[in-house]
Protein backbone atom coordinates (compact mmCIF):
# COMPACT_ATOMS: atom_id res chain seq x y z
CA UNK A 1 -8.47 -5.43 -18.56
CA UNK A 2 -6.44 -2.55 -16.48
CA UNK A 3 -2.69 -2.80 -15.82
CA UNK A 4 -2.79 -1.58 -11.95
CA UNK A 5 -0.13 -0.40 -9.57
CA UNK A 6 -0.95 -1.39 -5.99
CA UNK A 7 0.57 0.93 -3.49
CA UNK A 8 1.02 0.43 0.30
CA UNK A 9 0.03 3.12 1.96
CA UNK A 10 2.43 4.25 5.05
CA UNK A 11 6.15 4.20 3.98
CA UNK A 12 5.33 4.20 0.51
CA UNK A 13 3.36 7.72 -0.35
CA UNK A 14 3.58 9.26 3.08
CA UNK A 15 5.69 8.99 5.80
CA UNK A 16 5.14 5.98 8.77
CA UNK A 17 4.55 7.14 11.75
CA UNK A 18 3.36 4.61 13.56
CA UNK A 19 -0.36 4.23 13.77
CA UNK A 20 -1.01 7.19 11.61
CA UNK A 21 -4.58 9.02 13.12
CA UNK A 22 -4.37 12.35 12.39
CA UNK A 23 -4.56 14.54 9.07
CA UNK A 24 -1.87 16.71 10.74
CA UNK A 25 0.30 14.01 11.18
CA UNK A 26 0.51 13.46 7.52
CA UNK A 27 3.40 13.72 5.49
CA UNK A 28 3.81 12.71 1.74
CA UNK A 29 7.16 11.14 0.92
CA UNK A 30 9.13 13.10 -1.44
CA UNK A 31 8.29 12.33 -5.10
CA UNK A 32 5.41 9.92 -4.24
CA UNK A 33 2.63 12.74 -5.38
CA UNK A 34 4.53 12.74 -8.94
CA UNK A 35 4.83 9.33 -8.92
CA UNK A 36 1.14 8.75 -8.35
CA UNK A 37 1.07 11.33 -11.34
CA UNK A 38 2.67 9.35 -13.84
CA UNK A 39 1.11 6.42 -13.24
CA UNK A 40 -2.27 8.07 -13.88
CA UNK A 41 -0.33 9.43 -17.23
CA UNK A 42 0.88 5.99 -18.00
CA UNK A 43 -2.42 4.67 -17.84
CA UNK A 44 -2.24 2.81 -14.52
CA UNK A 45 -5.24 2.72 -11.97
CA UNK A 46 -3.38 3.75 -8.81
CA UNK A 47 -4.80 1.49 -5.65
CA UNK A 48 -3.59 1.66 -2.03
CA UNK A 49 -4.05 -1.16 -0.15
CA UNK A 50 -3.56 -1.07 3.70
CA UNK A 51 -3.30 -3.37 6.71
CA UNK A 52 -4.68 -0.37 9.25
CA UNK A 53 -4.60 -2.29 12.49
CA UNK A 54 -4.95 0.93 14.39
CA UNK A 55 -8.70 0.23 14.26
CA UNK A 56 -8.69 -3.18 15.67
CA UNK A 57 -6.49 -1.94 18.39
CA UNK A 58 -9.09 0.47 19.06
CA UNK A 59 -6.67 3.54 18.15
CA UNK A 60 -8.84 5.03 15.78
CA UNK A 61 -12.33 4.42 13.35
CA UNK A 62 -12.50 3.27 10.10
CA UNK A 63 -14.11 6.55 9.21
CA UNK A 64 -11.01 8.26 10.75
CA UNK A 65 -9.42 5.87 8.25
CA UNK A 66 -11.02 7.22 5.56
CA UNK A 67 -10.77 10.98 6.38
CA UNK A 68 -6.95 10.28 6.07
CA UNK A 69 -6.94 8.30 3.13
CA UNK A 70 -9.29 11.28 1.62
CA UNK A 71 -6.69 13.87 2.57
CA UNK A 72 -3.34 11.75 1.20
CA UNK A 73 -5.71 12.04 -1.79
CA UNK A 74 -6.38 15.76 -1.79
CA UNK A 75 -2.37 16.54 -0.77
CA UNK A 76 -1.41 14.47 -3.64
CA UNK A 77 -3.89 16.18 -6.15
CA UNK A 78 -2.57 19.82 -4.75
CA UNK A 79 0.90 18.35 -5.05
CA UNK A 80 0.80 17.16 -8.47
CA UNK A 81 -2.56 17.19 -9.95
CA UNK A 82 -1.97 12.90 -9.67
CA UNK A 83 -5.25 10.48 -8.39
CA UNK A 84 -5.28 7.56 -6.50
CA UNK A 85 -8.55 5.44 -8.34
CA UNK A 86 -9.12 4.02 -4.98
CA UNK A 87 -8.06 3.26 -1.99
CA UNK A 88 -8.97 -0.66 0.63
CA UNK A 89 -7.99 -0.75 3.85
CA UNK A 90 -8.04 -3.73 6.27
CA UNK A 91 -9.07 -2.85 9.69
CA UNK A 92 -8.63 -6.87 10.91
CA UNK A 93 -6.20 -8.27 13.72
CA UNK A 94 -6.02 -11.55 14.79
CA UNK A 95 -4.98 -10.32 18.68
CA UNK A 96 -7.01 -7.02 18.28
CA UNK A 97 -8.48 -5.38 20.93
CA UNK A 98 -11.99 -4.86 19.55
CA UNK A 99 -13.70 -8.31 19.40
CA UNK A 100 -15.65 -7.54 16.23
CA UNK A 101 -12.14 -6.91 14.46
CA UNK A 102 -10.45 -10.01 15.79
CA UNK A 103 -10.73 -12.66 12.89
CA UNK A 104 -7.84 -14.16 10.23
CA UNK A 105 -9.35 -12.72 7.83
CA UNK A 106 -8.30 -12.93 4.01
CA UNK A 107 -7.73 -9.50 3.57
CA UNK A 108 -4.62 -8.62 5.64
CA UNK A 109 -1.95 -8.50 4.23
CA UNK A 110 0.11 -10.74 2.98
CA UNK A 111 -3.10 -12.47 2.60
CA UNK A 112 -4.31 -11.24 -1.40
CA UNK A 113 -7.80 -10.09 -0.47
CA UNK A 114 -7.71 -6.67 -0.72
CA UNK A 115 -5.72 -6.99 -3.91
CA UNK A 116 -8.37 -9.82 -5.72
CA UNK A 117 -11.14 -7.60 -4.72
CA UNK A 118 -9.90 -4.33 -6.43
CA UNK A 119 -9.18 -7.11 -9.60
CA UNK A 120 -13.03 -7.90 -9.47
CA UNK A 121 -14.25 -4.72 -9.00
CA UNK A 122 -12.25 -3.03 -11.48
CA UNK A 123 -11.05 -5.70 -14.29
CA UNK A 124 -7.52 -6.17 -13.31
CA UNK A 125 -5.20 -7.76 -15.51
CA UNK A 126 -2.90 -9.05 -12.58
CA UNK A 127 -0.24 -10.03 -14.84
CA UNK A 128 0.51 -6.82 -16.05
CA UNK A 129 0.07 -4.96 -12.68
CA UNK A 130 2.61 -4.46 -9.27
CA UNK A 131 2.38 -4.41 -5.96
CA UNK A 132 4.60 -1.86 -4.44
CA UNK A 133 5.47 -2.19 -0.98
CA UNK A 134 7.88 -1.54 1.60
CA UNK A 135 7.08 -4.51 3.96
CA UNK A 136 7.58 -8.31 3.59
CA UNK A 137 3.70 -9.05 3.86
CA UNK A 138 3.30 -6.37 0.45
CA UNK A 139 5.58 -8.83 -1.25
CA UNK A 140 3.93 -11.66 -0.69
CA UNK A 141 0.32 -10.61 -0.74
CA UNK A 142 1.21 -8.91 -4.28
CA UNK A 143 2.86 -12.58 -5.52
CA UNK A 144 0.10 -14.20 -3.98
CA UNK A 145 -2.27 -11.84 -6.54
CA UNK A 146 -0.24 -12.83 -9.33
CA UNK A 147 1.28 -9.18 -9.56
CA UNK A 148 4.54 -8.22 -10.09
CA UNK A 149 6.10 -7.13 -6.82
CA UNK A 150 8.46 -3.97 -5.82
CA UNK A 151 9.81 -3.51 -2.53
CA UNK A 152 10.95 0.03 -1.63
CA UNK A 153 13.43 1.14 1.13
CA UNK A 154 12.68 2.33 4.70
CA UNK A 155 13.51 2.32 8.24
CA UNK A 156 10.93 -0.49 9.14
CA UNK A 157 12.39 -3.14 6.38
CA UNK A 158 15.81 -2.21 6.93
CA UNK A 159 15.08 -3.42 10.85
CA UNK A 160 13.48 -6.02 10.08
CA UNK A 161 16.55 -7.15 7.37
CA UNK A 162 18.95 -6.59 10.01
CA UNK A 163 17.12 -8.62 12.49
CA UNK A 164 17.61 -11.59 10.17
CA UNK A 165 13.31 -11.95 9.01
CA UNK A 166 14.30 -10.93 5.63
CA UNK A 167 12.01 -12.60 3.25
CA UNK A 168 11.66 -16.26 3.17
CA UNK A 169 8.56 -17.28 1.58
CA UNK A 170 9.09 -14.80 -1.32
CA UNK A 171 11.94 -12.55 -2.72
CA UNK A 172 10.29 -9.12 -4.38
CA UNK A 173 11.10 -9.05 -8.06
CA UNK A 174 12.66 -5.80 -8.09
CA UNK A 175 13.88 -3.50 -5.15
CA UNK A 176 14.18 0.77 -6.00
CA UNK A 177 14.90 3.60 -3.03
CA UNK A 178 11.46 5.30 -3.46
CA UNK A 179 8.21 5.04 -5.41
CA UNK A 180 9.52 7.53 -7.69
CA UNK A 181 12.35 5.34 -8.81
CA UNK A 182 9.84 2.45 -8.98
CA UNK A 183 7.41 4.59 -11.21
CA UNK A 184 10.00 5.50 -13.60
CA UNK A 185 11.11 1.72 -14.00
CA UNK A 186 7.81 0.44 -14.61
CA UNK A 187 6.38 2.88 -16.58
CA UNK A 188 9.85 3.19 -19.08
């Protein structure tokens, strides 16, 4: 069985931008390319998982989807020679636009799905593993899983702090400033 460190995708390696569409748009976060690195050096398989509900709002395609996903990959590998082993994506929305994409579904986030589909497919030992996240819904899918959970800094949670919907179904077990300083904690 595989320790595994599950990684949100926007405001955790790259930069949120709101419905992120467009390779150009991209952005890695500093030190999230040589934190994927050490991970892969610490022998952790490196998964993003991803509510995209840009697709169900008919914003973009899920192959669009993938051609970003393919070049946060290739940035990250240019960056710092560092793979992500795979990366799910949830293209659901209960109030989507799209009928075909408008279901509760158990893949979004915090619903586990994503996560207990990457621990089928690649013999996850959930114990030892992490979900790192910068939203609420990361914790909780992640301590749904039966991970360990690690919520990281950024604009979005601090609004959502300061508007008073902290967490309160599940407190993350540890809290760093960026994936970097989470990478270097878990893999000590």
């Amino acid at each position: 069985m595989r320790k595994t460190a599950f990684l949100d995708r926007d405001g955790v390696i790259n930069k949120d931008v709101n419905y992120l569409h467009r390779k150009e748009d991209i952005e890695l976060l500093e030190g999230s390319a040589e934190a994927i690195r050490i991970l892969n050096e610490n022998y952790f398989l490196t998964i993003v998982v991803s509510n995209q509900s840009a697709v169900a709002l008919g914003m973009m395609s899920e192959e669009q989807v993938e051609e970003i996903n393919g070049e946060i990959k290739k940035l990250i590998f240019e960056k710092s020679g560092g793979r992500i082993d795979r990366a799910y994506y949830c293209p659901h929305h209960p109030k989507a636009d799209l009928e075909k994409y408008r279901i509760v579904c158990e893949c979004r986030k915090p619903a586990p799905g994503m996560l207990r589909l990457a621990e089928k497919e690649h013999d996850i030992d959930m114990r030892e593993s992490y979900m790192i996240g910068d939203m609420p819904s990361d914790i909780v899918a992640g301590d749904r899983a039966g991970c360990r959970t690690i919520l990281l800094k950024s604009e979005k949670n601090e609004e959502i702090i300061q508007a008073g919907r902290e967490f309160r179904i599940v407190e993350p077990d540890y809290k760093f400033n960026n994936l970097l300083e989470a990478v270097r904690f878990i893999t000590k």
